[in-house]
Protein backbone atom coordinates (compact mmCIF):
# COMPACT_ATOMS: atom_id res chain seq x y z
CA UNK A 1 -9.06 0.18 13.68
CA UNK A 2 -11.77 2.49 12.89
CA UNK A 3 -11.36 3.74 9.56
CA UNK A 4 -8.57 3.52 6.98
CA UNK A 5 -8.05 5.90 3.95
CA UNK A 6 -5.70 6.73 1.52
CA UNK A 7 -3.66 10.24 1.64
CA UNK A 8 -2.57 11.39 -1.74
CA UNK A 9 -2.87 14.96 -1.96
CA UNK A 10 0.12 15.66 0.99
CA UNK A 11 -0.45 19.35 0.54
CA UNK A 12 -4.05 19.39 1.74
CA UNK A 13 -4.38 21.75 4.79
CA UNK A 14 -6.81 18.62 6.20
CA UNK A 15 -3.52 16.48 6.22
CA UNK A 16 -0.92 18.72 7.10
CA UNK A 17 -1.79 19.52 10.25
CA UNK A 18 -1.11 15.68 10.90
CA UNK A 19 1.29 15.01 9.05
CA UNK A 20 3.40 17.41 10.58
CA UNK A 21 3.42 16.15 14.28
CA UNK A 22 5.50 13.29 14.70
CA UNK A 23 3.16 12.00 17.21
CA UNK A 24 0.36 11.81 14.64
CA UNK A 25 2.98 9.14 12.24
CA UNK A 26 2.41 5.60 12.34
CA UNK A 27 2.52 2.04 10.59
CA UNK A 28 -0.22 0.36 9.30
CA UNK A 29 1.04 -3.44 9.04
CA UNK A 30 -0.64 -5.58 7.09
CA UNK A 31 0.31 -8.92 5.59
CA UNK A 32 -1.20 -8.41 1.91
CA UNK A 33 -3.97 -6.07 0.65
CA UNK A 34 -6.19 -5.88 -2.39
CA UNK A 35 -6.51 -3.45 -5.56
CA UNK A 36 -8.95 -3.41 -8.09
CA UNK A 37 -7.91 -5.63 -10.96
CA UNK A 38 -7.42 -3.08 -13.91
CA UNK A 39 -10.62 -3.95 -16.41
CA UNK A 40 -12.01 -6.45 -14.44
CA UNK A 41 -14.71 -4.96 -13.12
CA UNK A 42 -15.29 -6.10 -9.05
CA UNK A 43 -12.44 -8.99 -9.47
CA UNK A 44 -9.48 -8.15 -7.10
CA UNK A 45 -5.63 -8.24 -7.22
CA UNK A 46 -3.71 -9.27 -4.24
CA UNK A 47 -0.41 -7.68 -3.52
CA UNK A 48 2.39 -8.12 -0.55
CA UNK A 49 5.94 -7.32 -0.09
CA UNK A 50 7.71 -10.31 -1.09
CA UNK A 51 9.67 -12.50 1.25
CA UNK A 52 8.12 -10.21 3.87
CA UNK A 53 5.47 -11.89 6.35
CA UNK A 54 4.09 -8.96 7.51
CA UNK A 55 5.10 -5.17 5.72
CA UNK A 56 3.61 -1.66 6.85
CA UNK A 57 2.21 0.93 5.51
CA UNK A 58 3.86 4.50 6.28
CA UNK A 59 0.42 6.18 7.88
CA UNK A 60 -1.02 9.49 9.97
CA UNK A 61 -3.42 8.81 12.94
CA UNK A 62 -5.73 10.88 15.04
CA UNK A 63 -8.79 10.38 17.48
CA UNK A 64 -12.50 10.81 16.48
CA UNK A 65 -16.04 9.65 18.65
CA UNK A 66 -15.88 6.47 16.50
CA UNK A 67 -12.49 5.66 17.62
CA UNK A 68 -8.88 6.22 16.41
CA UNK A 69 -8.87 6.75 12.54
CA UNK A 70 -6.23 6.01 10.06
CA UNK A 71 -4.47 6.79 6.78
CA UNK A 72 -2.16 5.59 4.66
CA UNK A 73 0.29 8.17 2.74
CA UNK A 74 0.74 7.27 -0.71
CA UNK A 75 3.69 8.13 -3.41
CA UNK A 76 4.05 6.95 -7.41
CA UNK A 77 4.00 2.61 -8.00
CA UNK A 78 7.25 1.49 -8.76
CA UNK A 79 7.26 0.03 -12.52
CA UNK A 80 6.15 -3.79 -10.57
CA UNK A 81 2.91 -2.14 -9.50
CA UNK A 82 2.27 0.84 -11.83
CA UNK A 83 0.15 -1.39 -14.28
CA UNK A 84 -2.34 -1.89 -11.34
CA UNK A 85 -1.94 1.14 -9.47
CA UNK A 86 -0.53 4.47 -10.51
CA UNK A 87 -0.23 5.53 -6.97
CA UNK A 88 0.54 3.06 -4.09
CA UNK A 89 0.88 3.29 -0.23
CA UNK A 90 4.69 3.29 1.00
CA UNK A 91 5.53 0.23 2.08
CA UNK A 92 8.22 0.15 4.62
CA UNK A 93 10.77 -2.87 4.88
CA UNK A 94 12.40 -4.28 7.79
CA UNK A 95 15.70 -1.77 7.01
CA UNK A 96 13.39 0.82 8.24
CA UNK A 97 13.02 2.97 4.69
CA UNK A 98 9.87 3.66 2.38
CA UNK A 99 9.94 1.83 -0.66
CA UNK A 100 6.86 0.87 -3.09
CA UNK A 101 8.63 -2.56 -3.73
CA UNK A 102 5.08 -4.87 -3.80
CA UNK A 103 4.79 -7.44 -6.77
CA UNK A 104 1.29 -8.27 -7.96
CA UNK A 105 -0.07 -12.26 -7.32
CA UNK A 106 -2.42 -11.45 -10.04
């Protein structure tokens, strides 16, 4: 993986010409990630999906000279995650639907 960002404007002419190409969707698994810990300066807060071993990330890829580069589309936290993050990746479950269902390990 080259590069990974966040999408949160899903409106932006730089993303929609992605994001509306099926072949430019993907998943971006991961098995837990990190957020800044809110007023804690560089101190970290690890999240994951529980009883999940590995989760993804609903994403948008596309080539560059570096490599293939990746995003991941974001939506509002559920009320779990909200205190960390006001906006949070969409994590999709093994059912095969987007849900923003991560629980801090704070």
């Amino acid at each position: 993986m080259a590069a990974l960002t966040n999408v949160r404007n899903l409106s932006s002419p730089f993303w929609r010409s992605m994001l509306t190409k099926p072949d430019n969707r993907c998943l971006v698994p991961f098995t837990q990630f990190a957020e800044p810990k809110p007023n804690a300066g560089r101190e970290e807060c690890w999240l994951k999906v529980n009883e999940a071993s590995v989760s993804a990330f609903a994403g948008i890829w596309r080539p560059s000279d570096e490599g293939n580069v990746f995003a991941s589309l974001t939506c509002e936290s559920n009320p779990l995650v909200k205190p960390i993050r006001a906006s949070f990746s969409h994590a999709l479950c093994q059912h095969g639907y987007c849900v923003s269902a991560c629980l801090p390990r704070c």
